[in-house]
PDB file of N, CA and C in Angstrom:
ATOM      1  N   UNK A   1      82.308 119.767  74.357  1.00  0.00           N
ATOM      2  CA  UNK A   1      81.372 119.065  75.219  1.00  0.00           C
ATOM      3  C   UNK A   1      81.558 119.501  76.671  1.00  0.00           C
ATOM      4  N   UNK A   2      80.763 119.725  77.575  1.00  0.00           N
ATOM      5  CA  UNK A   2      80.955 120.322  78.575  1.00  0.00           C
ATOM      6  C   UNK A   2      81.276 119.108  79.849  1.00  0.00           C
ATOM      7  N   UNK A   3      80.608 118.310  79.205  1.00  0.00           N
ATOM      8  CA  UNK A   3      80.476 116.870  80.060  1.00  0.00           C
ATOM      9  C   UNK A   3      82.421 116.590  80.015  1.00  0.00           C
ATOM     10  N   UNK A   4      83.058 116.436  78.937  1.00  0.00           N
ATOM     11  CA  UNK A   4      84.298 116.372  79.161  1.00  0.00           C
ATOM     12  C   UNK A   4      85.313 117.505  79.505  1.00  0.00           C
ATOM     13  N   UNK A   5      84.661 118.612  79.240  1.00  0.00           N
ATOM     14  CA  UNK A   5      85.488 119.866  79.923  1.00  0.00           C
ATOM     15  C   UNK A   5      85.272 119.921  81.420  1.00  0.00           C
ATOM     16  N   UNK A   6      84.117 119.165  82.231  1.00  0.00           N
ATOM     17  CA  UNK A   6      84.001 119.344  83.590  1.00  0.00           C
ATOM     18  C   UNK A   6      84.883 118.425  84.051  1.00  0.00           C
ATOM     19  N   UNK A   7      85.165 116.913  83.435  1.00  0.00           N
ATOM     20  CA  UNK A   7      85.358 116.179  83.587  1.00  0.00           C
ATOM     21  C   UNK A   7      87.090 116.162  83.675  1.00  0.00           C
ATOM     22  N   UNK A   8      87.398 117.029  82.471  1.00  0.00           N
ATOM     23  CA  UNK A   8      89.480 117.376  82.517  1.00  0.00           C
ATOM     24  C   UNK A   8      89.738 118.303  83.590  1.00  0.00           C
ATOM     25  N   UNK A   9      88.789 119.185  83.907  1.00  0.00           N
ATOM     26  CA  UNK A   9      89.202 120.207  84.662  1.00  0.00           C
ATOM     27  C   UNK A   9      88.996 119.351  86.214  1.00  0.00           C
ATOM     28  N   UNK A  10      88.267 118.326  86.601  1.00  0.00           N
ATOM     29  CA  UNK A  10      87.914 118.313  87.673  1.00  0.00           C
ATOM     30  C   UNK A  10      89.034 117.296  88.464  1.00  0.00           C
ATOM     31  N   UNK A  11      89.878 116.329  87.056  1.00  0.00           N
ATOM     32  CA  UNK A  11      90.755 115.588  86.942  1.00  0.00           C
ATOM     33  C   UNK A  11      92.465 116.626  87.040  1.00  0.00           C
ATOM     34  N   UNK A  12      92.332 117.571  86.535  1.00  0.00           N
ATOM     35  CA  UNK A  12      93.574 118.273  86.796  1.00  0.00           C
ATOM     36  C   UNK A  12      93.316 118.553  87.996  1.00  0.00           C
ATOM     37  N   UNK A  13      92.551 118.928  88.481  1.00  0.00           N
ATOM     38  CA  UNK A  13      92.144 119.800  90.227  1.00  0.00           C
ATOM     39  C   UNK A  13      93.140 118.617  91.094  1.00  0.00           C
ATOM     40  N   UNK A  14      92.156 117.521  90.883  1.00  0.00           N
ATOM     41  CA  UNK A  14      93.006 115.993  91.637  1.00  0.00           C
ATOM     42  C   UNK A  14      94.067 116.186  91.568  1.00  0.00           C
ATOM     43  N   UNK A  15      94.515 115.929  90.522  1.00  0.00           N
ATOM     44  CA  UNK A  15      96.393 115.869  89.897  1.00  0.00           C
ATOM     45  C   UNK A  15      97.206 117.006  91.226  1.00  0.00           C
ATOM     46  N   UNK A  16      96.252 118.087  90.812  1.00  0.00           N
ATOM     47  CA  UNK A  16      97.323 119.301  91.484  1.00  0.00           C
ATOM     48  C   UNK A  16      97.276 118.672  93.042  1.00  0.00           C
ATOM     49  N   UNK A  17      95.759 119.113  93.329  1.00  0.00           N
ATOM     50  CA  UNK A  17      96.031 118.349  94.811  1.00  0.00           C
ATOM     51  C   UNK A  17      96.598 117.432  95.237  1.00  0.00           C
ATOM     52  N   UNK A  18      97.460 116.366  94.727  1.00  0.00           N
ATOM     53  CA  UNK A  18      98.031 114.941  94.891  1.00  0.00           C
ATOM     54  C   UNK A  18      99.502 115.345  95.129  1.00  0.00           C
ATOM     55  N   UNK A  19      99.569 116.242  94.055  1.00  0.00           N
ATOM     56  CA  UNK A  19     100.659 116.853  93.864  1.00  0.00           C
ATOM     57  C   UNK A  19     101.214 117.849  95.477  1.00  0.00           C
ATOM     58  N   UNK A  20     100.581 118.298  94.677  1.00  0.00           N
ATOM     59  CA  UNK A  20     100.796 119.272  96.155  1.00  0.00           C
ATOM     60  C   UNK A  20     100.826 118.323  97.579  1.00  0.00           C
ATOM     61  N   UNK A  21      99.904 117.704  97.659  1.00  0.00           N
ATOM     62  CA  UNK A  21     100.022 116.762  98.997  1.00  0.00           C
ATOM     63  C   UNK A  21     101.488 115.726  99.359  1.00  0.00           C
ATOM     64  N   UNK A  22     101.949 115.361  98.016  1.00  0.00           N
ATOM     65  CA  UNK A  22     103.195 114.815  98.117  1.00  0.00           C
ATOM     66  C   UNK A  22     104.199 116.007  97.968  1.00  0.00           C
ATOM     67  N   UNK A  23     104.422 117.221  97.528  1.00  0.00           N
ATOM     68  CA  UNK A  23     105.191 117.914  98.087  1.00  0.00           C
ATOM     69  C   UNK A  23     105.195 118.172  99.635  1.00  0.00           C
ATOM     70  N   UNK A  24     104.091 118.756 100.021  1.00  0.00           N
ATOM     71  CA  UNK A  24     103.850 119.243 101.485  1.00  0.00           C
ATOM     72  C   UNK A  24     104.563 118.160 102.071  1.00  0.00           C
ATOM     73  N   UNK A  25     104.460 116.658 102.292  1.00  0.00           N
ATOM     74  CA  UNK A  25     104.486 115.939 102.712  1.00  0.00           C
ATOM     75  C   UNK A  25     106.050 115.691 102.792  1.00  0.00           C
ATOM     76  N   UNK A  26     106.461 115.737 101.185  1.00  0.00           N
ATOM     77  CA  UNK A  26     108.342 115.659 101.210  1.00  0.00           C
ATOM     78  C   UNK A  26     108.721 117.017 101.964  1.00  0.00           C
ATOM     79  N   UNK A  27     108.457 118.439 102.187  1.00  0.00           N
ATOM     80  CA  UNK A  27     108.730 119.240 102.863  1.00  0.00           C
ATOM     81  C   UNK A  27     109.193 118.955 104.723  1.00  0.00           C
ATOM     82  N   UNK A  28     107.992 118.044 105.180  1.00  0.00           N
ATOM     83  CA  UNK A  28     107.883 118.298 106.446  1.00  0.00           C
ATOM     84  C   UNK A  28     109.074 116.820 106.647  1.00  0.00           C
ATOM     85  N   UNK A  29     108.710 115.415 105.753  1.00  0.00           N
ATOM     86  CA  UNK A  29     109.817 114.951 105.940  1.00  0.00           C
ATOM     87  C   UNK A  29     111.500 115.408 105.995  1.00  0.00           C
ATOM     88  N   UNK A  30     111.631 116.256 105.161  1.00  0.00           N
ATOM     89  CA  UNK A  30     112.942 116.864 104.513  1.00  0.00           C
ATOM     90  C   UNK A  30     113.510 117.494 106.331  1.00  0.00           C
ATOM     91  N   UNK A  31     112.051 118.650 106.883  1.00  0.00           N
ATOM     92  CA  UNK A  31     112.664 119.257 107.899  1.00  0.00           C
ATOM     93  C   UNK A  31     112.342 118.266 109.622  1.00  0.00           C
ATOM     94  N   UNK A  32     112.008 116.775 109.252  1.00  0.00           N
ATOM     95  CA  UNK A  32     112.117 116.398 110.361  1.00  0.00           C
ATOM     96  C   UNK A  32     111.124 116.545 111.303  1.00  0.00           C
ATOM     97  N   UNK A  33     110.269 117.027 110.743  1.00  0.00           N
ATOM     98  CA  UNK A  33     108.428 116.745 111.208  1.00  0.00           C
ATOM     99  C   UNK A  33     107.819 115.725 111.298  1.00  0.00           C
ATOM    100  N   UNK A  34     107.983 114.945 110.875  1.00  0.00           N
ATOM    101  CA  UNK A  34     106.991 113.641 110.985  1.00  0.00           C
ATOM    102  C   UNK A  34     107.739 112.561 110.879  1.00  0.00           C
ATOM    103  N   UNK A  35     107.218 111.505 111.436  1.00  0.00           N
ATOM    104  CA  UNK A  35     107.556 110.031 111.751  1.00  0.00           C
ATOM    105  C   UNK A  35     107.559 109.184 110.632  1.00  0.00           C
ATOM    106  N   UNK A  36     108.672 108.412 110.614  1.00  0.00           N
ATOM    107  CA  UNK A  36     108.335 107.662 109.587  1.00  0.00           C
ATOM    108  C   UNK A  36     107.390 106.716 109.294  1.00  0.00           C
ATOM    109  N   UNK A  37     107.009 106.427 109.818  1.00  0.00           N
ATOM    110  CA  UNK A  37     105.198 105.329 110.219  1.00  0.00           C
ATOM    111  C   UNK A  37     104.063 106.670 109.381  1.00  0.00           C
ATOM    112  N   UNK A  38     104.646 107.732 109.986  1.00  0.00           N
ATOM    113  CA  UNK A  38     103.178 109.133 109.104  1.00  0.00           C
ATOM    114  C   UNK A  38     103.438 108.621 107.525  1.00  0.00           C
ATOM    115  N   UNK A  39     104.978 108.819 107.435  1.00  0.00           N
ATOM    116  CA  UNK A  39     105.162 109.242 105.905  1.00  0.00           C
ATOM    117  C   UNK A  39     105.197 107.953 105.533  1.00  0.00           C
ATOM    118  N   UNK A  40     105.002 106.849 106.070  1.00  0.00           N
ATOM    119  CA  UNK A  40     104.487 105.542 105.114  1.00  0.00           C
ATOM    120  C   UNK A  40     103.132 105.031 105.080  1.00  0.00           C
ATOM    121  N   UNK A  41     102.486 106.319 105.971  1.00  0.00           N
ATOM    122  CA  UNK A  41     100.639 106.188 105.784  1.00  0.00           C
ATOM    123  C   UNK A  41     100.748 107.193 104.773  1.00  0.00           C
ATOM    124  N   UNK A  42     100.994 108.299 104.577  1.00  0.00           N
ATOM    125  CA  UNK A  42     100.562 108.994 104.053  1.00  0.00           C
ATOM    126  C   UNK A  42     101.168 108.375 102.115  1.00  0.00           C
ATOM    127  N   UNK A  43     101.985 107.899 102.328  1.00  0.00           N
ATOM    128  CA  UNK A  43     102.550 107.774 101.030  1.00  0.00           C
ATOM    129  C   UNK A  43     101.634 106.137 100.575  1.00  0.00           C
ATOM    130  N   UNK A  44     101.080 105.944 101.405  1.00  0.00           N
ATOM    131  CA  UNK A  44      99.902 104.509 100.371  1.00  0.00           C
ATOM    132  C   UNK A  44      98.707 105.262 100.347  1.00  0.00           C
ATOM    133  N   UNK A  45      98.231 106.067 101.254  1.00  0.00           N
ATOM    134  CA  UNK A  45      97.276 107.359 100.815  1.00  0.00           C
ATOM    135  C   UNK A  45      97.272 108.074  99.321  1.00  0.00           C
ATOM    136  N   UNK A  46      98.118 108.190  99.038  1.00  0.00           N
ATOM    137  CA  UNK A  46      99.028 108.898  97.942  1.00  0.00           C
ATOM    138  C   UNK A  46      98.670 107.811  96.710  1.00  0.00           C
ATOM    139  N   UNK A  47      99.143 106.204  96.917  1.00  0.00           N
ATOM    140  CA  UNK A  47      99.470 105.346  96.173  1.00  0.00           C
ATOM    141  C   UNK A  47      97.738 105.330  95.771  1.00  0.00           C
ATOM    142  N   UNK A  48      96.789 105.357  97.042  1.00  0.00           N
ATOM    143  CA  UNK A  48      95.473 104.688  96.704  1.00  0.00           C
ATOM    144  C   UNK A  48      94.905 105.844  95.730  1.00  0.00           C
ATOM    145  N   UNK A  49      94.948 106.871  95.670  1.00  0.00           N
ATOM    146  CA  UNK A  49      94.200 107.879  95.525  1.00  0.00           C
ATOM    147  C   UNK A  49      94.859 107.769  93.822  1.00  0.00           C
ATOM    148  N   UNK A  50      95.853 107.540  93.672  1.00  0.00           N
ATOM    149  CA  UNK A  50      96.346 107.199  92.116  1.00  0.00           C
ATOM    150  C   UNK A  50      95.887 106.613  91.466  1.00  0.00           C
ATOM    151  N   UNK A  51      96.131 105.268  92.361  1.00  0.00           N
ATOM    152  CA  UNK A  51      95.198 103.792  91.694  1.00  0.00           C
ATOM    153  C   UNK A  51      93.737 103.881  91.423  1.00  0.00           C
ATOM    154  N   UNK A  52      93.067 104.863  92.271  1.00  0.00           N
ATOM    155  CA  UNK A  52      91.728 105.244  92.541  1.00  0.00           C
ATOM    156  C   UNK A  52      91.683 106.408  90.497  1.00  0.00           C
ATOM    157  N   UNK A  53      92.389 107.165  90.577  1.00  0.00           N
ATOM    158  CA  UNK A  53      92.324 107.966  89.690  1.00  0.00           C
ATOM    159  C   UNK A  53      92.016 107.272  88.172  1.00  0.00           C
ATOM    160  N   UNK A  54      93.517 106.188  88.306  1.00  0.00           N
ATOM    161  CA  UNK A  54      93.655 105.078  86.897  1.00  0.00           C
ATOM    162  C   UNK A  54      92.685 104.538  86.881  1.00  0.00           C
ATOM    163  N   UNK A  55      91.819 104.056  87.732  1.00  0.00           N
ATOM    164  CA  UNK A  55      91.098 103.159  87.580  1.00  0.00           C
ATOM    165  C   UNK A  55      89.473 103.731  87.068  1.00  0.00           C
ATOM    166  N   UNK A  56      89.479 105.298  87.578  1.00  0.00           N
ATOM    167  CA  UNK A  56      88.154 105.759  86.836  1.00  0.00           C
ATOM    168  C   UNK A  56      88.865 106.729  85.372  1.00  0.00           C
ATOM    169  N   UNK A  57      89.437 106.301  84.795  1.00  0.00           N
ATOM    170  CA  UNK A  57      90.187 106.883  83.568  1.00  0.00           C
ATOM    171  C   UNK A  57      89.729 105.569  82.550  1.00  0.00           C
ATOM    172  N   UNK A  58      89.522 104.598  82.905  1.00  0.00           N
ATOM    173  CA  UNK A  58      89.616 103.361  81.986  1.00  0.00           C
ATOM    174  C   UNK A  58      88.496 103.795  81.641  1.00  0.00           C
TER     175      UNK A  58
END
């Protein structure tokens, strides 16, 4: 079905990007780039975009 092959592929894309965004993110924390106030916006950014994900999976 193409409707669900657009649909896994467009859902892994997310995944990676999330992914990747919480690496980048542990990177710049690790070397002392950013504030901790960034990395506790960016990490409910992180949280919403999950919850956002689960919630169109149901």
């Amino acid at each position: 079905m193409p409707v669900t092959n657009d649909y896994d592929r467009i859902n892994s894309s997310f995944e990676r990007a999330v992914i990747k965004m919480r690496e980048s993110l542990q990177y710049l924390a690790d070397n002392g780039k950013v504030s901790d106030k960034f990395i506790a916006i960016q990490n409910l950014i992180i949280k919403n975009l999950i919850d956002y994900q689960a919630q169109t999976e149901m």
